[in-house]
C-alpha atoms as a PDB file:
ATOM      1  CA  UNK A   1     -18.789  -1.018  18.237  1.00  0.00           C
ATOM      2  CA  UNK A   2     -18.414   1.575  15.836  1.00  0.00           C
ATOM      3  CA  UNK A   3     -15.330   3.686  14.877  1.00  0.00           C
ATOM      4  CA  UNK A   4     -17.881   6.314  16.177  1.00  0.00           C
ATOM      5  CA  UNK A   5     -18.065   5.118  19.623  1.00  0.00           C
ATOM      6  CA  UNK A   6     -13.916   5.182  20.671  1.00  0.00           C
ATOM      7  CA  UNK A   7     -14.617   8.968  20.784  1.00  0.00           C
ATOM      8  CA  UNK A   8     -12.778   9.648  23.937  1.00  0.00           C
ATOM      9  CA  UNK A   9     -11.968   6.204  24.087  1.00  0.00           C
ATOM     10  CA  UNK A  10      -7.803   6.611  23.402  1.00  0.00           C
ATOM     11  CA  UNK A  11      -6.485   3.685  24.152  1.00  0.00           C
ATOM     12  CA  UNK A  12      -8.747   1.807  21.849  1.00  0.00           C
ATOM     13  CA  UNK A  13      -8.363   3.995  19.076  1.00  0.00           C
ATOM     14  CA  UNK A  14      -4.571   4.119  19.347  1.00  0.00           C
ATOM     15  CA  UNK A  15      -4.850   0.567  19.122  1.00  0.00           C
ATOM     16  CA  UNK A  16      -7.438   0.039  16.064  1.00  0.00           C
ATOM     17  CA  UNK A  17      -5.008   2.484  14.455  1.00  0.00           C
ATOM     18  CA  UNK A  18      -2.166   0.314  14.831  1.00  0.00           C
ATOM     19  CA  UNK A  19      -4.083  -2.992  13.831  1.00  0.00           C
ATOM     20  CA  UNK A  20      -5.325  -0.951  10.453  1.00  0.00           C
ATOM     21  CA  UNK A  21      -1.569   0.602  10.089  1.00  0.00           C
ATOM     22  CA  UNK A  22       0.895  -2.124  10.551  1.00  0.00           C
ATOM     23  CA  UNK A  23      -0.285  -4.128   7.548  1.00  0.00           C
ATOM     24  CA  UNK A  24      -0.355  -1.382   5.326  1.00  0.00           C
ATOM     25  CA  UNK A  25       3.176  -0.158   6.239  1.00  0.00           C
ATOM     26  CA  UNK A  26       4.787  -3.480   6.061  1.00  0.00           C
ATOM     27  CA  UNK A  27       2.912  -3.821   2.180  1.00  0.00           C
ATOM     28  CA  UNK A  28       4.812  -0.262   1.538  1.00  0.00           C
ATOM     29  CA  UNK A  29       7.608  -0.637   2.973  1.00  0.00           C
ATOM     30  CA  UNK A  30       8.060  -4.093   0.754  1.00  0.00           C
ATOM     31  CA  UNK A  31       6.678  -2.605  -3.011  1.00  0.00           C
ATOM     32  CA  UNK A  32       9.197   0.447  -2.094  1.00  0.00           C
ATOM     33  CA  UNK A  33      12.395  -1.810  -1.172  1.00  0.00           C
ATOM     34  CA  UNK A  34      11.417  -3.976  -4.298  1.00  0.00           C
ATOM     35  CA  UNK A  35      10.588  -0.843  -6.402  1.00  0.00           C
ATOM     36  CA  UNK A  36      14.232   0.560  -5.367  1.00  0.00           C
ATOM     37  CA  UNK A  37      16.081  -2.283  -6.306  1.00  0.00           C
ATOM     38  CA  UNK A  38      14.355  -2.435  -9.760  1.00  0.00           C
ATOM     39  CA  UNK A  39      15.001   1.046 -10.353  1.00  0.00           C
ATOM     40  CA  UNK A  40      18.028   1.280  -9.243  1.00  0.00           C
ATOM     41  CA  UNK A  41      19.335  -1.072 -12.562  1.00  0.00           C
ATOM     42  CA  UNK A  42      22.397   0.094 -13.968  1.00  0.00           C
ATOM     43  CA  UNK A  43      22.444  -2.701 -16.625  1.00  0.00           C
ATOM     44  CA  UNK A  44      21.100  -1.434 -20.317  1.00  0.00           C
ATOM     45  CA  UNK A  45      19.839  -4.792 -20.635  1.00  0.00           C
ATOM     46  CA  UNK A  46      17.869  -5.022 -17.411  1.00  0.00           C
ATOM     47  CA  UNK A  47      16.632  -1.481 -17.710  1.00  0.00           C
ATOM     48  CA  UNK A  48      15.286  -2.608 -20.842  1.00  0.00           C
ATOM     49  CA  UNK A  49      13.417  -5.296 -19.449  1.00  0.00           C
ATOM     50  CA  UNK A  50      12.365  -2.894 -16.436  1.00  0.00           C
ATOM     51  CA  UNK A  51      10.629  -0.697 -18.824  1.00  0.00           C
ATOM     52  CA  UNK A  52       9.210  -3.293 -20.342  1.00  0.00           C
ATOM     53  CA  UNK A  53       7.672  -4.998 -18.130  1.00  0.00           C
ATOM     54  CA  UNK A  54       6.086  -2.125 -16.131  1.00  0.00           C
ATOM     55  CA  UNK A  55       4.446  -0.551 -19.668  1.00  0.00           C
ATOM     56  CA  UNK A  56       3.101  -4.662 -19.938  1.00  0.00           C
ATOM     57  CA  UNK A  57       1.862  -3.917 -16.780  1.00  0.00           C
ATOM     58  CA  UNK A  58       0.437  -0.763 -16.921  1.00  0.00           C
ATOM     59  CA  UNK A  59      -1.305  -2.080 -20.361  1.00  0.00           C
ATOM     60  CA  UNK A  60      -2.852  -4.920 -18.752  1.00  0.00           C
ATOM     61  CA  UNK A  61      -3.959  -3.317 -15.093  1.00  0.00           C
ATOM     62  CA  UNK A  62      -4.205  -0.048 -16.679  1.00  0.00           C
ATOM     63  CA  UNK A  63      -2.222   1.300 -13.024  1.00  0.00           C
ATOM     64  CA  UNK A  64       1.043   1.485 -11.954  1.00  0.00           C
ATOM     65  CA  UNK A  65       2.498  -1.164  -9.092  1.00  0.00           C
ATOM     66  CA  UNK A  66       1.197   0.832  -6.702  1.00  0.00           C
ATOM     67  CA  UNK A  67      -1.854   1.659  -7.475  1.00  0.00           C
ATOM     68  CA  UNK A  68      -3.372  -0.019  -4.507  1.00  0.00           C
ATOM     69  CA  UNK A  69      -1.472   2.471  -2.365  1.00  0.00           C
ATOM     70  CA  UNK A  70      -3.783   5.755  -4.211  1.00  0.00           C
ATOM     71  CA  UNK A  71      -6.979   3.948  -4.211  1.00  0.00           C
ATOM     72  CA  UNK A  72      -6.962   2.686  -0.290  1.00  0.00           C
ATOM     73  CA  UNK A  73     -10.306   3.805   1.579  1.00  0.00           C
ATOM     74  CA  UNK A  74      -9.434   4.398   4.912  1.00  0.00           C
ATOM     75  CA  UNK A  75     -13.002   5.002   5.933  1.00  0.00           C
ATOM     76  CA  UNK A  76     -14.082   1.815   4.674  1.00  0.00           C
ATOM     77  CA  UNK A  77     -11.487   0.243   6.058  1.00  0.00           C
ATOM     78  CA  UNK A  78     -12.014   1.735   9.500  1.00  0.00           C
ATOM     79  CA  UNK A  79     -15.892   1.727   8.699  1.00  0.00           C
ATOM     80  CA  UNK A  80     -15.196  -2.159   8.136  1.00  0.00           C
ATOM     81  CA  UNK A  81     -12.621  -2.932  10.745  1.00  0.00           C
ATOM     82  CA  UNK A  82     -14.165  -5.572  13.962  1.00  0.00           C
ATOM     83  CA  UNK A  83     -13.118  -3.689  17.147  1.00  0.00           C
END
């Protein structure tokens, strides 16, 4: 069925909503507790290392860590999703 046809259907497009939501959340809410701890650093030496690392991996992805978060296609995704 698609996302088309839940049109007045709100029960089962609250719930394709959460099945689409809760993985993407729990992704976030991971890269941000990790991204706070890293920048958080107090150390010279580790926020040397920080800083290092993240311009390595800018250079070699050519995006930040989370990147993935900017480029997400919620239309594909819901265009995609099995109901």
């Amino acid at each position: 069925m698609p996302p088309h046809r839940l049109r007045g259907d709100v029960p089962a497009a609250l719930q394709l909503y959460q099945r689409l939501r809760v993985p993407r959340a729990a992704a976030l809410l991971g890269d941000t507790r990790a991204g706070g701890e890293v920048s958080g650093l107090d150390s010279p030496f580790f926020i040397a290392v920080r800083n290092t690392l993240l311009r390595a991996f800018v250079g070699i992805t050519g995006g930040l860590p989370l990147g993935w978060l900017w480029s997400y296609d919620t239309e594909r995704v819901v265009r995609e999703a099995r109901l």
